[in-house]
C-alpha atoms as a PDB file:
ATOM      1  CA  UNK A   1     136.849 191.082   6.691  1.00  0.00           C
ATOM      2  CA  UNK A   2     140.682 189.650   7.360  1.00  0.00           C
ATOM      3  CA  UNK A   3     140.217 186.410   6.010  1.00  0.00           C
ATOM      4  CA  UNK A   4     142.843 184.400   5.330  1.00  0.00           C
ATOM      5  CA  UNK A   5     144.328 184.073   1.831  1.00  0.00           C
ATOM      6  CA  UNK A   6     143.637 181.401   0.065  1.00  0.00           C
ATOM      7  CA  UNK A   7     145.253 179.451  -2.693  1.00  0.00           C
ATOM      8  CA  UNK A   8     142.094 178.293  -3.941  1.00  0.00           C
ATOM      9  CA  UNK A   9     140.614 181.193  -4.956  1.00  0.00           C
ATOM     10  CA  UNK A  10     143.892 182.435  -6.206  1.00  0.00           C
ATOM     11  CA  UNK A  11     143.812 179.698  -8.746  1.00  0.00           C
ATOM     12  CA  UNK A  12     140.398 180.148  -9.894  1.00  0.00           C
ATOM     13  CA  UNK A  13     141.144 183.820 -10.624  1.00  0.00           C
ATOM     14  CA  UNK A  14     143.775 182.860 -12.642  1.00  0.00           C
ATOM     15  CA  UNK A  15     142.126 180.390 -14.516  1.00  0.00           C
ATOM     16  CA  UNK A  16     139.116 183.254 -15.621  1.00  0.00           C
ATOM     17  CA  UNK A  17     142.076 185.404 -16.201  1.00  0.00           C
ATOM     18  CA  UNK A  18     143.859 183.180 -18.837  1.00  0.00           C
ATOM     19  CA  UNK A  19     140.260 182.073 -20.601  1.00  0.00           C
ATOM     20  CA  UNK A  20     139.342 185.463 -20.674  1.00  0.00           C
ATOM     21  CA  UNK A  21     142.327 186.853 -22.015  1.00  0.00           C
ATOM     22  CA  UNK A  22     142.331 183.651 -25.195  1.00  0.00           C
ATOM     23  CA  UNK A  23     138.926 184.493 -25.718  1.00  0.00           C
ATOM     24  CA  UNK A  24     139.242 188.117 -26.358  1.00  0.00           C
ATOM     25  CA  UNK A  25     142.400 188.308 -28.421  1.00  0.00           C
ATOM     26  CA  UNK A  26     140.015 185.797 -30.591  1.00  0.00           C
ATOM     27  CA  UNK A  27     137.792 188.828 -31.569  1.00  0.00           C
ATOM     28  CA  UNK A  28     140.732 191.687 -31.976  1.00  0.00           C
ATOM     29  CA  UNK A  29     141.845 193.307 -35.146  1.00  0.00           C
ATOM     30  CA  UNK A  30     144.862 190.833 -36.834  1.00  0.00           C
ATOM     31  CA  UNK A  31     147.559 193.604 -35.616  1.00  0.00           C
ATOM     32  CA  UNK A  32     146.755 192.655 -32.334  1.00  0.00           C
ATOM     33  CA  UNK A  33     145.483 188.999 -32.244  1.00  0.00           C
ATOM     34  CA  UNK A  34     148.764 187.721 -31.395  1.00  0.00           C
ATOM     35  CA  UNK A  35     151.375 188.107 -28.244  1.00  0.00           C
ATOM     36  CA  UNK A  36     153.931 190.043 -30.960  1.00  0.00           C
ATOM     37  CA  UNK A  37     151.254 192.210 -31.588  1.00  0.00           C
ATOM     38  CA  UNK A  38     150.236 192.492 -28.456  1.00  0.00           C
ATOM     39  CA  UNK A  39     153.863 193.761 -27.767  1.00  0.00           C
ATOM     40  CA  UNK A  40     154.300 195.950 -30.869  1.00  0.00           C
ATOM     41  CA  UNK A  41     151.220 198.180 -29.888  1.00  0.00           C
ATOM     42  CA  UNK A  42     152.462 198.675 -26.223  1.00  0.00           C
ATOM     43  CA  UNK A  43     156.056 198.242 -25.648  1.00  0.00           C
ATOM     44  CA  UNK A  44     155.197 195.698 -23.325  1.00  0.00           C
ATOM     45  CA  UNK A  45     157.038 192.331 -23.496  1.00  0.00           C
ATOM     46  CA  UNK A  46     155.562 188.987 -24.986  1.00  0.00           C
ATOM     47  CA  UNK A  47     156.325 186.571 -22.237  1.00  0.00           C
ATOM     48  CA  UNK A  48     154.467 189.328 -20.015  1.00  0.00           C
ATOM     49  CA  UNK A  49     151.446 188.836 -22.138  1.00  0.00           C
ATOM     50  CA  UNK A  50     151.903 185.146 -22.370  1.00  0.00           C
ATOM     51  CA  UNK A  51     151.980 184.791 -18.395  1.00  0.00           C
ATOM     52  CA  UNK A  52     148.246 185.969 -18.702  1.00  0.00           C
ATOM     53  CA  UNK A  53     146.915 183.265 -20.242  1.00  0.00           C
ATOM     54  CA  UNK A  54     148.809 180.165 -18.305  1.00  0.00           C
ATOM     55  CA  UNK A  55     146.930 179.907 -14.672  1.00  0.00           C
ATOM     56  CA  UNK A  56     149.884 178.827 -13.583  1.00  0.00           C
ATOM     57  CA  UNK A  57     152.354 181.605 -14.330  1.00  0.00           C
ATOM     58  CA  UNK A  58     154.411 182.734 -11.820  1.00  0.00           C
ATOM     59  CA  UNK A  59     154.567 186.271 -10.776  1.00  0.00           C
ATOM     60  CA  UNK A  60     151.409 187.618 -13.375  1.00  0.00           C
ATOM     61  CA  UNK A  61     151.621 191.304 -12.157  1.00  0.00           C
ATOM     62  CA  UNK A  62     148.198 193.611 -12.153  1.00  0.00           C
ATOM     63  CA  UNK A  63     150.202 196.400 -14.835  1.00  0.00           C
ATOM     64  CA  UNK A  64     150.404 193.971 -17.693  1.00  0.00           C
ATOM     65  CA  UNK A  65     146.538 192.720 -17.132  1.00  0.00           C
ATOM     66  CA  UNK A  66     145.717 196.467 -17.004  1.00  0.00           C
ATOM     67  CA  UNK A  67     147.727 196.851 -20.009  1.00  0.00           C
ATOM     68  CA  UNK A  68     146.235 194.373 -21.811  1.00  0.00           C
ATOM     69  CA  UNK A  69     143.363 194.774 -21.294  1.00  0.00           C
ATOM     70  CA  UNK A  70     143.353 198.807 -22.322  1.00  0.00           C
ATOM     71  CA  UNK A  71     145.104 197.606 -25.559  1.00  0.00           C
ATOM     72  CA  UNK A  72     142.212 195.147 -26.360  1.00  0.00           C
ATOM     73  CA  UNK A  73     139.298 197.554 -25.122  1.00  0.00           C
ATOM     74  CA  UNK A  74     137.948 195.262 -22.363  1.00  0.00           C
ATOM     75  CA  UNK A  75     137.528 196.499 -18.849  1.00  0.00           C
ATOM     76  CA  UNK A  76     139.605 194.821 -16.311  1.00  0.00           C
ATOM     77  CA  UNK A  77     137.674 193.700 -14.104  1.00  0.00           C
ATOM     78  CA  UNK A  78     135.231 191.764 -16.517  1.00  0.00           C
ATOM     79  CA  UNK A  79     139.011 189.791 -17.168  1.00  0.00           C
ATOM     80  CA  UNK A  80     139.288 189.101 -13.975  1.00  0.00           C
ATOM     81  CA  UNK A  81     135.765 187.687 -13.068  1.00  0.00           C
ATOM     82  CA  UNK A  82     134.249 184.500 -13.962  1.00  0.00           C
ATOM     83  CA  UNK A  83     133.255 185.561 -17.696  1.00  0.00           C
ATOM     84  CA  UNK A  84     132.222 186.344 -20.309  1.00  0.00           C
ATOM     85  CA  UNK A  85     133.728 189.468 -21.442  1.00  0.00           C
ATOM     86  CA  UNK A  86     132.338 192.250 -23.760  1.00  0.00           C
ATOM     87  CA  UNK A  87     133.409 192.474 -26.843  1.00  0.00           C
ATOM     88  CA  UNK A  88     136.376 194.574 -27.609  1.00  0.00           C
ATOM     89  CA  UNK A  89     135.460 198.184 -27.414  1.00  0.00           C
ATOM     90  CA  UNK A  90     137.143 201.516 -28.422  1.00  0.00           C
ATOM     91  CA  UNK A  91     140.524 201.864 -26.517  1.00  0.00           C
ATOM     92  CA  UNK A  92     138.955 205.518 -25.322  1.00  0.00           C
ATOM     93  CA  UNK A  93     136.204 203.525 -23.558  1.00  0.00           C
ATOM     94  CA  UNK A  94     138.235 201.747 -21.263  1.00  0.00           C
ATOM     95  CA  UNK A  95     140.004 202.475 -18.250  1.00  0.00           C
ATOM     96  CA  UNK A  96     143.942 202.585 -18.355  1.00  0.00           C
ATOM     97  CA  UNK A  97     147.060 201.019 -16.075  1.00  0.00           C
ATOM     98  CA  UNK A  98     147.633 204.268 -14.193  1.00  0.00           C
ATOM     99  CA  UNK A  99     143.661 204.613 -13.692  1.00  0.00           C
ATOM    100  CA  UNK A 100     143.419 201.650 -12.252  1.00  0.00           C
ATOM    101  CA  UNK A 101     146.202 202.412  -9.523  1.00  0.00           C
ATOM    102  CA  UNK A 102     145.045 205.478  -8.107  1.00  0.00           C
ATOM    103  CA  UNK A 103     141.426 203.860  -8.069  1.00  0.00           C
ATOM    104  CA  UNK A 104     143.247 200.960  -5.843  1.00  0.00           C
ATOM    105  CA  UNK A 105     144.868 203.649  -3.574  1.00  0.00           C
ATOM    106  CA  UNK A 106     141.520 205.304  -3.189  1.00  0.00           C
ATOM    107  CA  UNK A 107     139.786 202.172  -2.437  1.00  0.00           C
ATOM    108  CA  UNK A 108     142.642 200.553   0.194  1.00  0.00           C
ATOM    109  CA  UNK A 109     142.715 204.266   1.755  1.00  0.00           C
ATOM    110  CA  UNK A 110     138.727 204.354   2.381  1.00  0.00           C
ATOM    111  CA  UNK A 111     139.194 200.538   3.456  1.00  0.00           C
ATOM    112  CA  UNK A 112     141.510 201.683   6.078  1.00  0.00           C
ATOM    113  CA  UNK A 113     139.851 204.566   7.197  1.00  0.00           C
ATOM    114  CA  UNK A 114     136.845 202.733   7.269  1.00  0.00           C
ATOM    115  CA  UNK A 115     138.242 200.312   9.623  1.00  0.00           C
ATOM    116  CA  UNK A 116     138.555 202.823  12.913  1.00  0.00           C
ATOM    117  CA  UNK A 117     141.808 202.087  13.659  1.00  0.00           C
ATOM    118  CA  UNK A 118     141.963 198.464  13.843  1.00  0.00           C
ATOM    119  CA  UNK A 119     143.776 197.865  10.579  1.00  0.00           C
ATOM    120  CA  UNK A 120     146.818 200.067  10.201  1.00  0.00           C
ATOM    121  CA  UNK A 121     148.941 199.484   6.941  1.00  0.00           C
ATOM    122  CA  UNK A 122     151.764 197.870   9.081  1.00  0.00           C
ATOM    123  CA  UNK A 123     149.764 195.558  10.063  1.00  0.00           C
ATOM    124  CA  UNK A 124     147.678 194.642   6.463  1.00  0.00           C
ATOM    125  CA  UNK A 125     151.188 194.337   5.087  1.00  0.00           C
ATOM    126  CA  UNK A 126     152.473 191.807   7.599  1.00  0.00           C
ATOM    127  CA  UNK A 127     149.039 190.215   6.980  1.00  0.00           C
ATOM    128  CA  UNK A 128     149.626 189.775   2.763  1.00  0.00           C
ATOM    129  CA  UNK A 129     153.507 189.647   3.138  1.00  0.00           C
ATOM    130  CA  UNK A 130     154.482 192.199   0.724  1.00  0.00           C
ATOM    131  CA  UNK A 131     156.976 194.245   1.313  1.00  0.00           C
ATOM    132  CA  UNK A 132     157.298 197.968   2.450  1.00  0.00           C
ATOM    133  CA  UNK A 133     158.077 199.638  -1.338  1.00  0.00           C
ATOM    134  CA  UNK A 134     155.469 197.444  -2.591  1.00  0.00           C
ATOM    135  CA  UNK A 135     152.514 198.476  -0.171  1.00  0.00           C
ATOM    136  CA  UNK A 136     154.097 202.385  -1.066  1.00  0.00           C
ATOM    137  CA  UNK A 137     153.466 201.843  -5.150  1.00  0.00           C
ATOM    138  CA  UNK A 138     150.271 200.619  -4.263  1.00  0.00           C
ATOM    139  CA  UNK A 139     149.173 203.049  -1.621  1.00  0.00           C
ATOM    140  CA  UNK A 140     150.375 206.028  -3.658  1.00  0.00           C
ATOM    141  CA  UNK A 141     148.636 204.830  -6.716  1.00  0.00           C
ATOM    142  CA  UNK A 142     152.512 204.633  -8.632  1.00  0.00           C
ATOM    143  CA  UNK A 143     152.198 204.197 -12.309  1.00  0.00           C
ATOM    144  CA  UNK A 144     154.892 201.948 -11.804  1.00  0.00           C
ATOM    145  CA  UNK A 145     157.306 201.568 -15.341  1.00  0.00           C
ATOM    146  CA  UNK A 146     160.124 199.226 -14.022  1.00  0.00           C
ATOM    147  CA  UNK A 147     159.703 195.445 -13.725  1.00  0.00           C
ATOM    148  CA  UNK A 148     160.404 195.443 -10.305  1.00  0.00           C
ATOM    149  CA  UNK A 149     157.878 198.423  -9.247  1.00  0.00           C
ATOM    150  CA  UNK A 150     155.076 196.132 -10.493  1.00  0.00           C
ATOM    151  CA  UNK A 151     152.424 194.970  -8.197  1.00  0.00           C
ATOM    152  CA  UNK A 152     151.979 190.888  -8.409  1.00  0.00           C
ATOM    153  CA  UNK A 153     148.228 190.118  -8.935  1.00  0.00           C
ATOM    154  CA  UNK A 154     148.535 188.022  -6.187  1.00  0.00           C
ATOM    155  CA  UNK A 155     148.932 190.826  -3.760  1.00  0.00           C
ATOM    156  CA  UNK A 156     146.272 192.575  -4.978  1.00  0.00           C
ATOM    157  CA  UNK A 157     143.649 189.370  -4.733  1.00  0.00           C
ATOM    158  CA  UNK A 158     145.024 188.755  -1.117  1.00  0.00           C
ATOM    159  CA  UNK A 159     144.428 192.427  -0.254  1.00  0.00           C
ATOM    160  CA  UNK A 160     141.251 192.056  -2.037  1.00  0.00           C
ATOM    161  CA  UNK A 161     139.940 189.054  -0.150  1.00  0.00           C
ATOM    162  CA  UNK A 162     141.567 190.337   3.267  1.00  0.00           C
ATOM    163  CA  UNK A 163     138.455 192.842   2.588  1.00  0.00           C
ATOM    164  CA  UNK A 164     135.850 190.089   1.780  1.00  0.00           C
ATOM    165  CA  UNK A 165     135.721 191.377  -1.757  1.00  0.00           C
ATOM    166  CA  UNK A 166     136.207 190.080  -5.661  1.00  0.00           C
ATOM    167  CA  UNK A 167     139.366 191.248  -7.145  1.00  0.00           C
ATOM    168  CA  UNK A 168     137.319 192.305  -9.554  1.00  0.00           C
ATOM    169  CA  UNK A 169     135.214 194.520  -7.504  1.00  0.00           C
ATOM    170  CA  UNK A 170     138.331 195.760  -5.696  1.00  0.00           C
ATOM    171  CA  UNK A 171     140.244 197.156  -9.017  1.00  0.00           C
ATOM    172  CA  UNK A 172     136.795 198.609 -10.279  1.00  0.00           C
ATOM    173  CA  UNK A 173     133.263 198.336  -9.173  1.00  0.00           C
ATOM    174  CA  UNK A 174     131.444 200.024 -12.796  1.00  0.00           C
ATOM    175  CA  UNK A 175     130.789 196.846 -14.835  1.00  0.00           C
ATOM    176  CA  UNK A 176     131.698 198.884 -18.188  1.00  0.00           C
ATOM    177  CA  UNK A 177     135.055 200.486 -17.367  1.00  0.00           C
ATOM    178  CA  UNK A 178     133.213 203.991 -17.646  1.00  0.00           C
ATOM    179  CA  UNK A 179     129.931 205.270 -16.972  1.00  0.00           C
ATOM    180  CA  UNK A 180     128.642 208.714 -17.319  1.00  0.00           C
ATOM    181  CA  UNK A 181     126.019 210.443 -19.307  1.00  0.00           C
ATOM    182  CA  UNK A 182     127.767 212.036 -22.342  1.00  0.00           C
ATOM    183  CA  UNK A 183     127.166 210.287 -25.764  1.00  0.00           C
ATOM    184  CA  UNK A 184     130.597 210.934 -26.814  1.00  0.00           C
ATOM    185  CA  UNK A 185     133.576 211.049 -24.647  1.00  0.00           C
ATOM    186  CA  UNK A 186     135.812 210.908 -27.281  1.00  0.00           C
ATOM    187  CA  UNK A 187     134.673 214.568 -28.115  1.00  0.00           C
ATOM    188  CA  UNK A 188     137.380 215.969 -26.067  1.00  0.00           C
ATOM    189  CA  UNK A 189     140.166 213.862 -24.225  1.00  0.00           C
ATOM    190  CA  UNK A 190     140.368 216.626 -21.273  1.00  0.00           C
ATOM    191  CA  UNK A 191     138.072 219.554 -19.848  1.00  0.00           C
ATOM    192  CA  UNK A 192     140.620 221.311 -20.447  1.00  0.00           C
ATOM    193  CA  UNK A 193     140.522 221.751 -23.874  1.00  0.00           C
ATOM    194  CA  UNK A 194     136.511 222.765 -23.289  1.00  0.00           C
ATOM    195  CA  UNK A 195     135.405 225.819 -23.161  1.00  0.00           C
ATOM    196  CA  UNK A 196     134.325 226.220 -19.564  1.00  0.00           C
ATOM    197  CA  UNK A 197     135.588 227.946 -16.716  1.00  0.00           C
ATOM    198  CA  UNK A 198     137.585 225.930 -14.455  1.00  0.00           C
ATOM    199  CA  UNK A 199     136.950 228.014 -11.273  1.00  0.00           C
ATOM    200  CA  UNK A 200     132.974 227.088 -11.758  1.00  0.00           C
ATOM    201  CA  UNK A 201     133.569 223.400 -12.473  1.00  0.00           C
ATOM    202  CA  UNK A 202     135.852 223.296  -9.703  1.00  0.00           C
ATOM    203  CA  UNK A 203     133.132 224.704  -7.498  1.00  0.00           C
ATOM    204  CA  UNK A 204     130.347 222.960  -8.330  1.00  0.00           C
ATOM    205  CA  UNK A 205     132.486 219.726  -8.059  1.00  0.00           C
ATOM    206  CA  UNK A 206     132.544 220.193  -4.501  1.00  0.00           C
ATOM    207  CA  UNK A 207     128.790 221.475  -4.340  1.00  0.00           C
ATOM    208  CA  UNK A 208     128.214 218.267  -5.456  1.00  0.00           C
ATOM    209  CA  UNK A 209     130.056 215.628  -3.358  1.00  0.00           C
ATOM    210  CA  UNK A 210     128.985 218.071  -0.743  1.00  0.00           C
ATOM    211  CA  UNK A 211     125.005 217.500  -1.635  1.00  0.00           C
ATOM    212  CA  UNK A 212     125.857 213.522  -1.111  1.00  0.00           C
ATOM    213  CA  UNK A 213     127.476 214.417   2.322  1.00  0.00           C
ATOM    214  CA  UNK A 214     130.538 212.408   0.990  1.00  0.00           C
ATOM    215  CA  UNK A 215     134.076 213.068   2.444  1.00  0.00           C
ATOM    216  CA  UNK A 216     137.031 213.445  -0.350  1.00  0.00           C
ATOM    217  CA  UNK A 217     138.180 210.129   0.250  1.00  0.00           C
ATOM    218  CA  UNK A 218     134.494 208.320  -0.668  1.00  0.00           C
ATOM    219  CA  UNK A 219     134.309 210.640  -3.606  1.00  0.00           C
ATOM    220  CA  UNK A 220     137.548 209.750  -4.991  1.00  0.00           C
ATOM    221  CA  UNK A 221     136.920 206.237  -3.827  1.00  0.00           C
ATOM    222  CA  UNK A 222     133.648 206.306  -6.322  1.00  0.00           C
ATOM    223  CA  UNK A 223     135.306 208.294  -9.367  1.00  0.00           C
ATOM    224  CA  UNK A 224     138.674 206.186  -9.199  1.00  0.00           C
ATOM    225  CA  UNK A 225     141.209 209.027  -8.724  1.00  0.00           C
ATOM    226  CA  UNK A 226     143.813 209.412  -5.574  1.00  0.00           C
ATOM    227  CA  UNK A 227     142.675 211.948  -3.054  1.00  0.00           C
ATOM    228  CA  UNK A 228     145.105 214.973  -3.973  1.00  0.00           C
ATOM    229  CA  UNK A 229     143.968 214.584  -7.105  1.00  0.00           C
ATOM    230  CA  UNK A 230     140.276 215.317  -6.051  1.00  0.00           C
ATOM    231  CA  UNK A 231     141.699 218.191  -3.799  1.00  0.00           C
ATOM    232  CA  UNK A 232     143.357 219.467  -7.065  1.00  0.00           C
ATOM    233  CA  UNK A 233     140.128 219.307  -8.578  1.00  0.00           C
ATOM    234  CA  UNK A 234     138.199 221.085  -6.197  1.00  0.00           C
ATOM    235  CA  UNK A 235     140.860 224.006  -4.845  1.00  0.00           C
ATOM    236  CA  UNK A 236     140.030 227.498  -5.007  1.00  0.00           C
ATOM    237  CA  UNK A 237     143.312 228.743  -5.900  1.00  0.00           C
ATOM    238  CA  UNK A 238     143.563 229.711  -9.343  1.00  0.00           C
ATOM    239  CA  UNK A 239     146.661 228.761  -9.517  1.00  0.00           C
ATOM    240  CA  UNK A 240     145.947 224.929  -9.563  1.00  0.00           C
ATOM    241  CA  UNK A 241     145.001 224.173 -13.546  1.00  0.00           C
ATOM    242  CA  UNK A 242     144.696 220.618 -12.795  1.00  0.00           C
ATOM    243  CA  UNK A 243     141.335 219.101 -13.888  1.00  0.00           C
ATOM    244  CA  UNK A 244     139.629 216.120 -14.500  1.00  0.00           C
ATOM    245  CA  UNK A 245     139.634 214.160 -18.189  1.00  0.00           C
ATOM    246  CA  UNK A 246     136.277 213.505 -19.984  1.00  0.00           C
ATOM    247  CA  UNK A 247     136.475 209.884 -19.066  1.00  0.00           C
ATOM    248  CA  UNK A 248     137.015 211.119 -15.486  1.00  0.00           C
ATOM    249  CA  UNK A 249     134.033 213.636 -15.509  1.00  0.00           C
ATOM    250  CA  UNK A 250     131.544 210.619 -17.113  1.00  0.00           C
ATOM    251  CA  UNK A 251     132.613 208.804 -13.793  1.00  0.00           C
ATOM    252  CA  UNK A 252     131.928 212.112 -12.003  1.00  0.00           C
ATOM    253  CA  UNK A 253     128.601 212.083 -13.488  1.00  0.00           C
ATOM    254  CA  UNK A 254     127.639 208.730 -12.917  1.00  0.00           C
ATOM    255  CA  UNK A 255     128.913 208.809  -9.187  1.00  0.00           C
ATOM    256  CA  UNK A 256     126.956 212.031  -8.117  1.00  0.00           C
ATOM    257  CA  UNK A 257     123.971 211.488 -10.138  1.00  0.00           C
ATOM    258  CA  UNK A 258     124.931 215.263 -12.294  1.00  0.00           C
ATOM    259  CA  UNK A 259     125.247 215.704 -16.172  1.00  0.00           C
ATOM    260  CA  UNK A 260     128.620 216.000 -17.180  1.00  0.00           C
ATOM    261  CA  UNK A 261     127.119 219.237 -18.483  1.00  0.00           C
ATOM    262  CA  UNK A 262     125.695 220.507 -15.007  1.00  0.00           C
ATOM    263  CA  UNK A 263     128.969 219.887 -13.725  1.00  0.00           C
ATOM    264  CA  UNK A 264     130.941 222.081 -16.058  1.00  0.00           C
ATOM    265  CA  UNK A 265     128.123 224.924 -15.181  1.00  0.00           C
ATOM    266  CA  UNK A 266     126.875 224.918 -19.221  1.00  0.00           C
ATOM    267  CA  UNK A 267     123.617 223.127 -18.028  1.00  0.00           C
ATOM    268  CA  UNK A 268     121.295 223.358 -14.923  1.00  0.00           C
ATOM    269  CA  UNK A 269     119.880 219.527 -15.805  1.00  0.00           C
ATOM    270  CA  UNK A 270     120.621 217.068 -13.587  1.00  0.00           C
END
């Protein structure tokens, strides 16, 4: 832990960043094979995309990788390691921008509360030297929309290797974007819209990270979701309707070892 950042590695990340990225817009559709595409399909700008594949862009933020990389079906963290990615899967399968910051809030708050006291987020943020708003977006898992609310990737790898860790084990440690045990998430896009009762999946949500002897934080660390939202999930009050998506509950699944069907009280199989 607290290593210093360095420049090194930085480049090296960018480098398997911008192969990655001309590699994989190789093997998508025509529509979305080039930068205009690219911007076409998500409102996102083409320089943005372009900065992803020269190493030696300035100010590549973390929003436009994640971005990318839901729009082309690749997880984001295969992008950002060493290579070679997966071919281009459905965009269902793969996690999206605003996943991917509230599983980096989860993670920095576990990392923090991990540490005992002897890393406060005063002083990580003098260590990285970002700023005060931008330590908030990240913290609070911000699904940021403005320019300026972005997070630079290079904040996030000096965070990451502060910890001792990959950036590409820091923004997401399950090698296909989603795990789980259902054979088709795309059944249903929220457990919502199943026919279950909420107060039961609700309770046997917290029977489960219970049976681990998890706190909230560690299970919202593993599923990838920001700590009210787990309290949300788990809340007696009736009141509450919030609940998790089916790509959230195949990451339940895979995290606490239950079928996504156990979990929604429909099956007793684990």
């Amino acid at each position: 832990m607290k290593k210093k950042p360095d420049s090194k590695s930085y480049s090296e990340l960018m480098a398997n960043l911008a192969r990655n990225v001309t590699a994989t817009m190789a093997l998508l559709p025509k529509h979305l094979s080039t930068f205009y595409g690219l911007q076409k399909k998500t409102g996102t700008g083409v320089a943005a995309f372009k900065s992803l594949t020269d190493p030696n862009a300035a100010g590549t933020t973390l929003e436009v990788a994640a971005i990318f990389a839901e729009a082309a079906g690749v997880p984001l963290r295969q992008l950002l390691g060493p290579g070679p990615c997966d071919r281009p899967k459905p965009r269902s399968l793969t996690d999206s921008p605003a996943d991917i910051r509230k599983f980096i809030a989860g993670r920095l708050e576990e990392l923090v509360m991990e540490s005992l006291g002897k890393i406060t987020w005063q002083s990580l943020s003098r260590k990285i030297c970002a700023g005060p708003s931008t330590f908030a977006n990240i913290r609070l898992g911000i699904d940021a929309e403005e320019q300026d609310q972005r997070v630079r990737l290079r904040t996030i790898h000096d965070i990451a290797q502060f910890f001792d860790m990959s950036v590409a084990d820091f923004v997401r440690p399950y090698p296909e974007g989603l795990g789980g045990t259902t054979s088709s998430p795309q059944e249903a896009s929220h457990a919502g819209n199943l026919c279950v009762d909420l107060l039961v999946l609700k309770r046997n949500l917290k029977e489960a990270r219970k049976a681990l002897g998890w706190s909230q934080p560690k299970m919202a660390l593993e599923v990838g979701v920001s700590v009210p939202t787990l309290r949300n999930w788990e809340t007696d009050d009736a009141t509450i309707k919030t609940c998790p998506s089916i790509p959230q509950l195949n990451r339940l699944a895979q995290a606490t070892g239950y079928s996504v069907a156990s979990l929604l009280g429909i099956s007793t199989k684990i």
